[in-house]
C-alpha atoms as a PDB file:
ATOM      1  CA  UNK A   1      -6.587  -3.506  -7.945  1.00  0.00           C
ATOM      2  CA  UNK A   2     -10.037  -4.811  -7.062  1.00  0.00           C
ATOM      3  CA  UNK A   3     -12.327  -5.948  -4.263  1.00  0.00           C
ATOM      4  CA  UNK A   4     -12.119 -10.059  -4.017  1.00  0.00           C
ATOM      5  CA  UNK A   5     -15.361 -12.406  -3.244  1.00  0.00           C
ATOM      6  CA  UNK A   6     -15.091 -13.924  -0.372  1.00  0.00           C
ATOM      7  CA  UNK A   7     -15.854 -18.054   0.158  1.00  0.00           C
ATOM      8  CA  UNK A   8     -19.674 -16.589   0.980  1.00  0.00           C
ATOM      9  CA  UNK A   9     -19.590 -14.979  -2.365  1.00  0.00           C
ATOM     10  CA  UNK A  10     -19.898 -11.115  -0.717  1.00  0.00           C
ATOM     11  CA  UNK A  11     -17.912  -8.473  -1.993  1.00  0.00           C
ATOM     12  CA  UNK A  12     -14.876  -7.672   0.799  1.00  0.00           C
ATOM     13  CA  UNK A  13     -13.078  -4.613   0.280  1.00  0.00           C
ATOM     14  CA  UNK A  14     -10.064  -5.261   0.673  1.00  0.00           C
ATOM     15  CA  UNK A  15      -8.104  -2.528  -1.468  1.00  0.00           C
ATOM     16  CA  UNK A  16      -7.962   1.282  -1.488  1.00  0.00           C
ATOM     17  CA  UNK A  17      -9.432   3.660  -4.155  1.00  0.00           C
ATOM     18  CA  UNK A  18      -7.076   4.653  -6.206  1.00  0.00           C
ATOM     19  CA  UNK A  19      -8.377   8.223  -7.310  1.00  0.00           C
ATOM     20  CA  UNK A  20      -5.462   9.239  -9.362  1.00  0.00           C
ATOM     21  CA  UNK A  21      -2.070   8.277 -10.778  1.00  0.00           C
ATOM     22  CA  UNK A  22       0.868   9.873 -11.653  1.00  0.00           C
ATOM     23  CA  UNK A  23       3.072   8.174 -13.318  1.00  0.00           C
ATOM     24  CA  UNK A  24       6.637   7.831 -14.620  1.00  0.00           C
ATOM     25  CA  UNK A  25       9.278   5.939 -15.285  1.00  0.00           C
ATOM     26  CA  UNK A  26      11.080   5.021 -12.027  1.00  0.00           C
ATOM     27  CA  UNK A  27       8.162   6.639  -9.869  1.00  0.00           C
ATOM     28  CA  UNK A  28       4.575   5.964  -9.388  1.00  0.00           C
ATOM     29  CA  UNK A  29       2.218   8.556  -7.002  1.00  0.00           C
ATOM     30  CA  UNK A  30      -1.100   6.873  -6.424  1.00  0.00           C
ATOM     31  CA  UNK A  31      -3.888   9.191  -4.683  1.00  0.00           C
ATOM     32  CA  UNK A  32      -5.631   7.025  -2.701  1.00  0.00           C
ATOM     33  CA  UNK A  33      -9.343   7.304  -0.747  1.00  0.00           C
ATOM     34  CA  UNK A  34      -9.309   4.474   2.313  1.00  0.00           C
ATOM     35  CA  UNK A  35     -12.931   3.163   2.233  1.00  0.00           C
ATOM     36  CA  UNK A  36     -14.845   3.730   5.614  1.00  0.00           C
ATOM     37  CA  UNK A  37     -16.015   0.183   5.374  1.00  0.00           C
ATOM     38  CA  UNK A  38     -12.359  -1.605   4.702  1.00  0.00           C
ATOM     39  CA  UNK A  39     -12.488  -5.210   6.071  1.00  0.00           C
ATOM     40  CA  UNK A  40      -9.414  -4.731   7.604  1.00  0.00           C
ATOM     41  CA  UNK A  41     -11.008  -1.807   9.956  1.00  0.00           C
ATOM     42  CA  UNK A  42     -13.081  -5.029  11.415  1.00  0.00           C
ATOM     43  CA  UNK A  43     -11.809  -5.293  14.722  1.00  0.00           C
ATOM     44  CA  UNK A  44      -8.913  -2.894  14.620  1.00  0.00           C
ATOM     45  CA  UNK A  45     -10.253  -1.509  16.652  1.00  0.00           C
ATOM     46  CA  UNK A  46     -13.922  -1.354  17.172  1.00  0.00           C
ATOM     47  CA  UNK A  47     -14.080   2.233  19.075  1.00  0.00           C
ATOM     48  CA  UNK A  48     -11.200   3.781  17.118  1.00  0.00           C
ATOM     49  CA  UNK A  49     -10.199   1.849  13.495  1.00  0.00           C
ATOM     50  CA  UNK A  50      -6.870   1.951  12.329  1.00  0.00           C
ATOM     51  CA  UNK A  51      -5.361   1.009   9.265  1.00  0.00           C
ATOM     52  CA  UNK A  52      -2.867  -2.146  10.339  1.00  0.00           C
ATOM     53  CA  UNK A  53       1.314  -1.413   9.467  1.00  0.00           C
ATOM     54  CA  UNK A  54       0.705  -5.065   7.509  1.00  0.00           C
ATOM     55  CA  UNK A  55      -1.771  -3.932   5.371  1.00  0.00           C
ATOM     56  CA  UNK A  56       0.049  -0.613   4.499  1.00  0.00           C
ATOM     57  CA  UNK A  57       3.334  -3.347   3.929  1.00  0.00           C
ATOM     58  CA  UNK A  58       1.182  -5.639   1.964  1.00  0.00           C
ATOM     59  CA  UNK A  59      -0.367  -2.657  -0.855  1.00  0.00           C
ATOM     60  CA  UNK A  60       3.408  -0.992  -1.144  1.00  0.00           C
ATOM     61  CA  UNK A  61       4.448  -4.173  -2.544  1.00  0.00           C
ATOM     62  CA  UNK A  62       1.648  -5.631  -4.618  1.00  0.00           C
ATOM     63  CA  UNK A  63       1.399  -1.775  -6.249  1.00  0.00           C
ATOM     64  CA  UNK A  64       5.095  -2.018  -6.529  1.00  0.00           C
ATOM     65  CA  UNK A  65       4.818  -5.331  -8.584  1.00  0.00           C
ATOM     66  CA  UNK A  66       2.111  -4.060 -10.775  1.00  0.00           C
ATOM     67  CA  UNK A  67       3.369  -1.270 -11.541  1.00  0.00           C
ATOM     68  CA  UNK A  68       7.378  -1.909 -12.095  1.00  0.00           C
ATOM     69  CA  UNK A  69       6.773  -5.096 -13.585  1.00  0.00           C
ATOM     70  CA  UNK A  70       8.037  -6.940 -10.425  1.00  0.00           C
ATOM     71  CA  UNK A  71       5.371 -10.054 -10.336  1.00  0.00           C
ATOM     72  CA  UNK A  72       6.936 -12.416 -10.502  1.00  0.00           C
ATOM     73  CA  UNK A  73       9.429 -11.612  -7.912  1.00  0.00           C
ATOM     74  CA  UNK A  74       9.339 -12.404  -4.157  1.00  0.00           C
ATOM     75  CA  UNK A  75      10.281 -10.073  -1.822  1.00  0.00           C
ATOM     76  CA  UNK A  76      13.378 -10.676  -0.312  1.00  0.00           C
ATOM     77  CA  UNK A  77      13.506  -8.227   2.635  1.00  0.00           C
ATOM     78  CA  UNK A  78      11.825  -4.677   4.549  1.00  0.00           C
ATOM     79  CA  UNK A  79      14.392  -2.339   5.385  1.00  0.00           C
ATOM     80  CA  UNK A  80      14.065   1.068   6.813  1.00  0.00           C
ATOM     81  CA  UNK A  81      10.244   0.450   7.795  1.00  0.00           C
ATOM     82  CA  UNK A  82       8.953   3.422   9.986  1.00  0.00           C
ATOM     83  CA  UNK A  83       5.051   3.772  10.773  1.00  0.00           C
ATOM     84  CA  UNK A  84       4.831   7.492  12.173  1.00  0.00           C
ATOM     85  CA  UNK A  85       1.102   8.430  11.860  1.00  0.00           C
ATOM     86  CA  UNK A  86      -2.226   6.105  11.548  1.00  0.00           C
ATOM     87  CA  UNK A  87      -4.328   5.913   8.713  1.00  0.00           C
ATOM     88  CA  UNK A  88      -8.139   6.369   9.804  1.00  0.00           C
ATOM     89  CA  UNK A  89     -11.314   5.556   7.372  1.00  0.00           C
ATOM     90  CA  UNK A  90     -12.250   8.079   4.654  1.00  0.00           C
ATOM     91  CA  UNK A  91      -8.519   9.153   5.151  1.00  0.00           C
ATOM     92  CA  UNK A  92      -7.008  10.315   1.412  1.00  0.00           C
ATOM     93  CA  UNK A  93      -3.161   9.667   1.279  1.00  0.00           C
ATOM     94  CA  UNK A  94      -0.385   9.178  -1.478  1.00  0.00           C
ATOM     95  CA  UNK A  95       1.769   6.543  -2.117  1.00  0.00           C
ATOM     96  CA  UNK A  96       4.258   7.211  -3.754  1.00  0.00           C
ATOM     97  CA  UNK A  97       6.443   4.058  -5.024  1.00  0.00           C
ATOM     98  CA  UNK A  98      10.273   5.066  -6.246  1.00  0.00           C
ATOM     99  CA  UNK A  99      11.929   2.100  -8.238  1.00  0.00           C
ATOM    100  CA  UNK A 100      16.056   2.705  -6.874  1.00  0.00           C
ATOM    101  CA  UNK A 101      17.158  -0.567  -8.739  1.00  0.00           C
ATOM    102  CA  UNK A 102      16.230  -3.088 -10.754  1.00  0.00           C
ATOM    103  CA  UNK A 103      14.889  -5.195  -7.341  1.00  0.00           C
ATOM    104  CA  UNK A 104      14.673  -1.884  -4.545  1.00  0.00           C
ATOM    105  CA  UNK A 105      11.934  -0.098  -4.286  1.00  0.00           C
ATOM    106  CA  UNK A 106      11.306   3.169  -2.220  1.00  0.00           C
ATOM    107  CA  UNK A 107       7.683   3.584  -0.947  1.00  0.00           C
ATOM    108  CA  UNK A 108       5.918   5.987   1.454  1.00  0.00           C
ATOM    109  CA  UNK A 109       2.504   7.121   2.269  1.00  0.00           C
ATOM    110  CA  UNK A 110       1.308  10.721   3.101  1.00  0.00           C
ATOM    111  CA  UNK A 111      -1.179  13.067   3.289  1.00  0.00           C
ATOM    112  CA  UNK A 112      -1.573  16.751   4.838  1.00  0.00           C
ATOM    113  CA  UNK A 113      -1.359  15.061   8.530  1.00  0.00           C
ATOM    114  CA  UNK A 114       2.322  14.179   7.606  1.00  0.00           C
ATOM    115  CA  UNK A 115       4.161  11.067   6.506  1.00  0.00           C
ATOM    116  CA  UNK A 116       2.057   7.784   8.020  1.00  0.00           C
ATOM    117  CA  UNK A 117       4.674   5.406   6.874  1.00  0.00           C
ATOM    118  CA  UNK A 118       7.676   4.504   4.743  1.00  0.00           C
ATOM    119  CA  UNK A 119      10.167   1.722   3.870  1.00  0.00           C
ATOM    120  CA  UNK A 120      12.090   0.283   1.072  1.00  0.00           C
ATOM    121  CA  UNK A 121      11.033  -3.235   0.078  1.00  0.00           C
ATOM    122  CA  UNK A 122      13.958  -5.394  -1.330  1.00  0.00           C
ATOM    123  CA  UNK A 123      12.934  -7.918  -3.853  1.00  0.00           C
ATOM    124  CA  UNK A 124      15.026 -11.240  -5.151  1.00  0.00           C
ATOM    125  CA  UNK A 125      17.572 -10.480  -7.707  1.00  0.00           C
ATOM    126  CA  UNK A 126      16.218 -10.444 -11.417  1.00  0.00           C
ATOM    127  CA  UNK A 127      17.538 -13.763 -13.388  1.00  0.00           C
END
């Protein structure tokens, strides 16, 4: 995944690093560096940034698609979606994505201060 131009043509980050990447065949580990200057940080909040649940949600399922070959699909529903401890800038985490069926998809994110967050996204059935 990369950084997107914005309509003023500057470069907003707008995606993790992804440092490293282990993978297999129903699970994916991606080591990933959260940049200090993350658009999303941008007034969440301005004395103490935090990493938003949404944005965790939104890179679980876009990695998820990439990497399990699940593009096309739309997700269908978040079950089981727990957000335990906040991701900070600079923070390295995992995520590690586990494909349970053809359209389920484990994910979680941790680091040594624990689990931050996990959940099982539920995409549309396969036709």
């Amino acid at each position: 995944m990369t950084n997107v131009v914005d309509a003023h043509n500057d470069l907003v980050k707008i995606w993790p690093e992804v440092l490293t990447d282990n993978i297999d065949e129903s699970q994916i580990t991606l080591q990933l560096l959260i940049p200090k200057d993350l658009d999303y940080f941008n007034g969440h909040f301005p004395s103490a940034p935090i990493l938003a649940g949404v944005v965790q949600l939104h890179w679980a399922v876009e990695y998820a698609k990439q990497y399990f070959s699940l593009i096309a699909l739309d997700v269908k529903n978040i079950e089981v979606l727990k957000f335990q401890v906040v991701i900070i800038p600079g923070q390295e985490l995992n995520l590690t994505l586990t494909q349970k069926s053809s359209n389920k998809v484990l994910f979680s994110y941790a680091s040594d201060k624990g689990q931050h967050a996990s959940g099982r996204i539920v995409f549309e059935e396969m036709e």
